[in-house]
C-alpha atoms as a PDB file:
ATOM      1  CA  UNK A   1     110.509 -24.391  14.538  1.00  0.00           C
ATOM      2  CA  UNK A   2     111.934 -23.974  10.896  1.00  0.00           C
ATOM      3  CA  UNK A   3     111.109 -25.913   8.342  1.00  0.00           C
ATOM      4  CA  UNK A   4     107.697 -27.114  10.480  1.00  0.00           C
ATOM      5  CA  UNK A   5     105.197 -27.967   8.216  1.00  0.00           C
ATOM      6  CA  UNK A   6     101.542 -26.925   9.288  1.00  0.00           C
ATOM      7  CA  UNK A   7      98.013 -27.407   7.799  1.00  0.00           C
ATOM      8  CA  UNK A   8      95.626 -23.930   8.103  1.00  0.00           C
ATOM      9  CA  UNK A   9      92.169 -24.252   7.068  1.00  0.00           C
ATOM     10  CA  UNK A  10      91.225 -20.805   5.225  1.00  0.00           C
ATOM     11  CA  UNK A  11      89.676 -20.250   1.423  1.00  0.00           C
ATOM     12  CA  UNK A  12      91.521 -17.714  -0.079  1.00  0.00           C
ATOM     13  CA  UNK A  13      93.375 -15.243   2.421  1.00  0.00           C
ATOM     14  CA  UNK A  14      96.727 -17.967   2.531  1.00  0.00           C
ATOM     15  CA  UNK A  15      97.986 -19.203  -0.675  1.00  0.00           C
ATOM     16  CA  UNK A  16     100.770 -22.084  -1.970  1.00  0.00           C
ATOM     17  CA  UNK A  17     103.902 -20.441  -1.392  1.00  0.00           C
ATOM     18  CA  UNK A  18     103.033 -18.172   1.635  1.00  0.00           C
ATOM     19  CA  UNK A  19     105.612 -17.994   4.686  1.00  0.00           C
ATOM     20  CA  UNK A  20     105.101 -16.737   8.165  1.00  0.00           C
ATOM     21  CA  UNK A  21     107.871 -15.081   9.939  1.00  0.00           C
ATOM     22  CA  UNK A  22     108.300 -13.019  13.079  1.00  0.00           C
ATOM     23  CA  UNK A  23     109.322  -9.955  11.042  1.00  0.00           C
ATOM     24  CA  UNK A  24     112.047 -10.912   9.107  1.00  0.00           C
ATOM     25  CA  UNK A  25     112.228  -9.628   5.586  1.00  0.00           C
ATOM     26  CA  UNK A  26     112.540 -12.757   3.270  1.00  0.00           C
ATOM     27  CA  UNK A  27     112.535 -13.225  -0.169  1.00  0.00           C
ATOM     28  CA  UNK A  28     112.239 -16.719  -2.291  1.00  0.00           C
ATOM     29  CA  UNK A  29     112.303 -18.234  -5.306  1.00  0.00           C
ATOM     30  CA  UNK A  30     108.402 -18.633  -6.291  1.00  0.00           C
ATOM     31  CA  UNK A  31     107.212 -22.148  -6.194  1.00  0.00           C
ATOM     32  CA  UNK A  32     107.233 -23.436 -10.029  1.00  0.00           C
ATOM     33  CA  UNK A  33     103.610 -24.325 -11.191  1.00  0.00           C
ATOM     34  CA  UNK A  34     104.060 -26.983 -14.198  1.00  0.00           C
ATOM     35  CA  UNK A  35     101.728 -27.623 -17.296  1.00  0.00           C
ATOM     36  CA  UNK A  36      98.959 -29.930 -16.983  1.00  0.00           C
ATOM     37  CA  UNK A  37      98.789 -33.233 -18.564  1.00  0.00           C
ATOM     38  CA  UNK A  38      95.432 -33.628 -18.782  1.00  0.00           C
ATOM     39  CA  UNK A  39      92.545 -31.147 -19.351  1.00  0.00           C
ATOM     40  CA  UNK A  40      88.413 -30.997 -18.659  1.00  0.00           C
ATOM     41  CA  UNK A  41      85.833 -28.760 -19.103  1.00  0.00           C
ATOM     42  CA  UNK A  42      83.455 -28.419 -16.258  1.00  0.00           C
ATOM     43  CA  UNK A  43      79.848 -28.984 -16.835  1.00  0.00           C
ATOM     44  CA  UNK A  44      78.065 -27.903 -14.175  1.00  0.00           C
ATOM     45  CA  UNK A  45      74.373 -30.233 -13.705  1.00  0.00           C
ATOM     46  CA  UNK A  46      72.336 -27.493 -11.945  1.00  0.00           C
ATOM     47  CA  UNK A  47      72.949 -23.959 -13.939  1.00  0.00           C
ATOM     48  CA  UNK A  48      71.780 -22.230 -11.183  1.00  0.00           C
ATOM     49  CA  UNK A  49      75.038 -23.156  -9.051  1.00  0.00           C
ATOM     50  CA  UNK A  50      77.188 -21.050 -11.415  1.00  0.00           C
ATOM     51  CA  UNK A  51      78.415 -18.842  -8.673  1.00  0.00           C
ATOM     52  CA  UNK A  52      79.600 -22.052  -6.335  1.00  0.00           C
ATOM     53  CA  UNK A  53      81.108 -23.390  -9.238  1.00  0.00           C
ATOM     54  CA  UNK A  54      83.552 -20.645  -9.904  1.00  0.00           C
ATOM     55  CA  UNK A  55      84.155 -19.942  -6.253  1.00  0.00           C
ATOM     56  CA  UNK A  56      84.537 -23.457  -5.383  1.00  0.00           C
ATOM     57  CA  UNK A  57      87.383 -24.138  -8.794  1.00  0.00           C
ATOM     58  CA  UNK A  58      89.348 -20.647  -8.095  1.00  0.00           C
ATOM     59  CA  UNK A  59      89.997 -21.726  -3.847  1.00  0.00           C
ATOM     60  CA  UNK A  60      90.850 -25.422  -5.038  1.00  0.00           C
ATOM     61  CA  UNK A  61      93.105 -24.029  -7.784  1.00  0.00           C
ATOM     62  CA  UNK A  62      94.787 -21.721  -5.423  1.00  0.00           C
ATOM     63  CA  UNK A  63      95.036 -24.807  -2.893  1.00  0.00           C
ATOM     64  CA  UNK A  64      97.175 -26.503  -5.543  1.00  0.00           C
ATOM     65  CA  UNK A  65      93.931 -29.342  -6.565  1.00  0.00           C
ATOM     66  CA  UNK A  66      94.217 -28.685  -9.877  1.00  0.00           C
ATOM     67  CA  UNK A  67      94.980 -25.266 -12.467  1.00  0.00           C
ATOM     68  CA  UNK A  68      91.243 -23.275 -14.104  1.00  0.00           C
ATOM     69  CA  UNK A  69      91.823 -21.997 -16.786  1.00  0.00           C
ATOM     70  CA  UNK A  70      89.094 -19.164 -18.899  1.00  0.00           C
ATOM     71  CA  UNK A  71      89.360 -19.207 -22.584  1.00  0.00           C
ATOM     72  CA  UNK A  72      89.324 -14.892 -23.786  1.00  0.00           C
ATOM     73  CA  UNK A  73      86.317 -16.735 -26.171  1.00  0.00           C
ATOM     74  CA  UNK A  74      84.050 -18.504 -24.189  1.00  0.00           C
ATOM     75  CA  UNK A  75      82.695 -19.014 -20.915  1.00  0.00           C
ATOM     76  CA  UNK A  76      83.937 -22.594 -20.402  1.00  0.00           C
ATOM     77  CA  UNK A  77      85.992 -22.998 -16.946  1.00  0.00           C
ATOM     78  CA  UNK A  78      88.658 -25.590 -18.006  1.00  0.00           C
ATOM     79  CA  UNK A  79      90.811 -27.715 -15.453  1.00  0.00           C
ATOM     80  CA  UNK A  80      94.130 -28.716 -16.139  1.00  0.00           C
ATOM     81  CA  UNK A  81      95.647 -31.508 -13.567  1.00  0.00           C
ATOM     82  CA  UNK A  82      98.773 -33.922 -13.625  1.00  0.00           C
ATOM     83  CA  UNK A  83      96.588 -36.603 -13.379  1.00  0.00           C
ATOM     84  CA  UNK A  84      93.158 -37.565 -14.006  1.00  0.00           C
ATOM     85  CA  UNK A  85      91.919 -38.860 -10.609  1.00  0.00           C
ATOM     86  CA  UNK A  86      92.801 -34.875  -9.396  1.00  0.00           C
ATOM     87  CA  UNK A  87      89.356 -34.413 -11.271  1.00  0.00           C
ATOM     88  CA  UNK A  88      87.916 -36.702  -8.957  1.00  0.00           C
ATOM     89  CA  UNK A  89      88.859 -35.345  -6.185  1.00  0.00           C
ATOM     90  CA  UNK A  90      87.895 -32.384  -7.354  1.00  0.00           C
ATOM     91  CA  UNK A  91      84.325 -33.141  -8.230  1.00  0.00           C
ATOM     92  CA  UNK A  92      83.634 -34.767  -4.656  1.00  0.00           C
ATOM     93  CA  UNK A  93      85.417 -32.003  -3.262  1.00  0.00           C
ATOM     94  CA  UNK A  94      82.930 -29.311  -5.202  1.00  0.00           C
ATOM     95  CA  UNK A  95      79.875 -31.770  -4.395  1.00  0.00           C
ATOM     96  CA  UNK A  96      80.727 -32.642  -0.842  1.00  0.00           C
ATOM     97  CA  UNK A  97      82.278 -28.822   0.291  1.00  0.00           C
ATOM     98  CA  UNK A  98      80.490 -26.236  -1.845  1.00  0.00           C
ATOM     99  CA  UNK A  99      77.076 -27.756  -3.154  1.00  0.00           C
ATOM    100  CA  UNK A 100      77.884 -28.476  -6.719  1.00  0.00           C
ATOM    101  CA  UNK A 101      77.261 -31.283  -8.695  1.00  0.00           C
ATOM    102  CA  UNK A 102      79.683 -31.341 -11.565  1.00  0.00           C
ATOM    103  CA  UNK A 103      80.781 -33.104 -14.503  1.00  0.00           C
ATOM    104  CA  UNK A 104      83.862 -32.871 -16.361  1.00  0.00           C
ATOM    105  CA  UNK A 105      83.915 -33.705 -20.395  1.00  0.00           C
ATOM    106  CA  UNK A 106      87.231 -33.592 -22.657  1.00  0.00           C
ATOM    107  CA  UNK A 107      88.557 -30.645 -23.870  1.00  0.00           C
ATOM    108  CA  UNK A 108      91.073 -30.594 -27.118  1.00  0.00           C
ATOM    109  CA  UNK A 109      94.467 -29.328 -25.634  1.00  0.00           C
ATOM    110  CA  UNK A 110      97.438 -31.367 -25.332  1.00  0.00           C
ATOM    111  CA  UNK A 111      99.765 -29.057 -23.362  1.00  0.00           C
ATOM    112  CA  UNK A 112      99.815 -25.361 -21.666  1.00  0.00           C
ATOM    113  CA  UNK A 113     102.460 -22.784 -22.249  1.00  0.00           C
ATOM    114  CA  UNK A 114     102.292 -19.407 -20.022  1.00  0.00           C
ATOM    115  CA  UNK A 115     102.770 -16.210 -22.111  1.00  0.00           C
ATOM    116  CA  UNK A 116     105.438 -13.410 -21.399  1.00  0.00           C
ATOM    117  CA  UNK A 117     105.499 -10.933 -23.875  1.00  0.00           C
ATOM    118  CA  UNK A 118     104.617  -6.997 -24.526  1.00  0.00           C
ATOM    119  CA  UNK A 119     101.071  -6.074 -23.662  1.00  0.00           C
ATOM    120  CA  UNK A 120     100.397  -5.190 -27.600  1.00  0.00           C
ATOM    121  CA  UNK A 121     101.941  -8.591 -28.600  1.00  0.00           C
ATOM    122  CA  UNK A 122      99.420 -10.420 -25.954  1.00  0.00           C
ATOM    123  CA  UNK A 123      96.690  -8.701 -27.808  1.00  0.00           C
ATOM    124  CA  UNK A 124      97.868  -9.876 -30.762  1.00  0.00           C
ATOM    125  CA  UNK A 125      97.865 -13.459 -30.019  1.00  0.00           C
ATOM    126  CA  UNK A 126      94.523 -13.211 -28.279  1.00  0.00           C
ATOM    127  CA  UNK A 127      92.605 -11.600 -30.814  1.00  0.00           C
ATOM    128  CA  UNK A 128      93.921 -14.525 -32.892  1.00  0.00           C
ATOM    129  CA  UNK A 129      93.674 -17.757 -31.254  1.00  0.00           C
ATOM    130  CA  UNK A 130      90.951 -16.210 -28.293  1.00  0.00           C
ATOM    131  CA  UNK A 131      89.446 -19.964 -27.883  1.00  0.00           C
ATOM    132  CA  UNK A 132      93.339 -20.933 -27.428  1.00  0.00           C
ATOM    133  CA  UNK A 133      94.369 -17.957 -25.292  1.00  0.00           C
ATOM    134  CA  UNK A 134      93.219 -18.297 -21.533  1.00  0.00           C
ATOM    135  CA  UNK A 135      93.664 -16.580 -18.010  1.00  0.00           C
ATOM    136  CA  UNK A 136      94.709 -18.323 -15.206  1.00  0.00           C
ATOM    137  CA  UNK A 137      93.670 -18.404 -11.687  1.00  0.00           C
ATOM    138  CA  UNK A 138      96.468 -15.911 -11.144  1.00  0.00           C
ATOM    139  CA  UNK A 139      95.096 -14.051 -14.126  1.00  0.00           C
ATOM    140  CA  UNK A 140      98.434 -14.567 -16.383  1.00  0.00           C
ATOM    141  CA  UNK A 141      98.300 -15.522 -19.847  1.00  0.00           C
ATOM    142  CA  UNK A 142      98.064 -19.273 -20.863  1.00  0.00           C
ATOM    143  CA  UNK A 143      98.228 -20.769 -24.211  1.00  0.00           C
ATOM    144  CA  UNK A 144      96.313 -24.095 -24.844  1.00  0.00           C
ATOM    145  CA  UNK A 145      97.534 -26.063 -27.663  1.00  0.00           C
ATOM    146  CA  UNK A 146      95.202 -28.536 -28.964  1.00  0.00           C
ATOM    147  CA  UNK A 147      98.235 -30.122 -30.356  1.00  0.00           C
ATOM    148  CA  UNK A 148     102.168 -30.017 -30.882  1.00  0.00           C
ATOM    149  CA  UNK A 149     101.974 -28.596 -34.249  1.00  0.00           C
ATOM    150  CA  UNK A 150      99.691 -25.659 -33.361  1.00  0.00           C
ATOM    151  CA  UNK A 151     101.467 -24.934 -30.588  1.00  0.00           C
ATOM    152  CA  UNK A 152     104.599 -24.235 -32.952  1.00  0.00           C
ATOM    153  CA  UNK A 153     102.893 -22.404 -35.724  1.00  0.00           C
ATOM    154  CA  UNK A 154     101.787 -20.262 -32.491  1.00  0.00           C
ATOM    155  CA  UNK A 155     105.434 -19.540 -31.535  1.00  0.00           C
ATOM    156  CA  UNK A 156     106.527 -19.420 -35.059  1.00  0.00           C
ATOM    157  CA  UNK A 157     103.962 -16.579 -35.659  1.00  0.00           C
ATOM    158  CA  UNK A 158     104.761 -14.949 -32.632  1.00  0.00           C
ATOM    159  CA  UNK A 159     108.512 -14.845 -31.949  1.00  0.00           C
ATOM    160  CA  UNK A 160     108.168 -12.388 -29.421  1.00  0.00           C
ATOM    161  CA  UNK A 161     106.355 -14.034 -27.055  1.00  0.00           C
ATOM    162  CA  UNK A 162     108.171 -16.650 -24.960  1.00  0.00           C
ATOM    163  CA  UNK A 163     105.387 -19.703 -24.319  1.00  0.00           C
ATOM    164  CA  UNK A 164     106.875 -21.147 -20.864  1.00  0.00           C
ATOM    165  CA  UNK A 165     106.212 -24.692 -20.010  1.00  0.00           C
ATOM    166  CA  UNK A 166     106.073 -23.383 -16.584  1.00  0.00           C
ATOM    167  CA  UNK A 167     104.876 -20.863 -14.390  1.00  0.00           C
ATOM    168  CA  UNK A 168     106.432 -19.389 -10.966  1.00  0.00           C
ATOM    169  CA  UNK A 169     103.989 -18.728  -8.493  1.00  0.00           C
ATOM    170  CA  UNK A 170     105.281 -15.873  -6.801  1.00  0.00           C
END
């Protein structure tokens, strides 16, 4: 009936926001995805479970567990939750369902702000502040501030760009 509310276990092929219909051609308002609170870097304890690692943070980052973020500069895998017990749940959810033993250190950044700009002003900023610049799991744009005054010397340098505390996941 409409407006059920059903659980489907799958990794990757149905994502937050998808909607089954009979045919009908429907069209919403994406489901907003807001800016972390708090932020870890993932330290994984056996190198050699690089691959699980990855897969296991992009399915629970598409199930909504918590946002990955990849810094342009570096091959860290950063998490970005609401909360901090999200990271563990995540951890016993990477140990328990895909293998991987896992730590998570602090990383500097106090907030996230999605980019939207011109493709040359994105390369701008990112050849700038790389370490600060980051994709998503969606592969957009993010901006980690390691604080509130870097965050407006960003957006003072680069008017163009609009840094949304926000992101709708379409």
């Amino acid at each position: 009936w409409a407006g059920d509310i059903i659980g489907i276990p799958n990794h990757g092929t149905v994502k937050l926001g998808d909607t089954f219909t009979e045919g009908e051609e429907l069209k919403f308002t994406g489901i907003p995805s807001f800016a972390p609170e708090h932020f870890r870097r993932a330290r994984l304890k056996n190198p050699l479970k690089m691959k699980q690692l990855q897969q296991g943070l992009h399915q629970l980052a598409e199930e909504g567990a918590s946002q990955l973020f990849r810094p342009l500069n570096s091959n860290d895998l950063i998490l970005g939750a609401v909360g901090t017990l999200q990271f563990d749940v995540v951890a016993h959810r990477l140990e328990f369902e895909y293998g991987v033993d896992v730590a998570f250190e602090p990383f500097d950044c106090s907030t996230a702000r999605w980019l939207r700009g011109s493709d040359a002003d994105l390369k701008a900023i990112s050849d700038k502040y790389g370490y600060n610049v980051a994709l998503d799991n969606a592969n957009d744009y993010v901006y980690l501030a390691p604080n509130r005054v870097n965050l407006a010397m960003a957006q003072e340098r680069y008017p163009d760009i609009q840094f949304l505390e926000t992101r709708e996941i379409s």
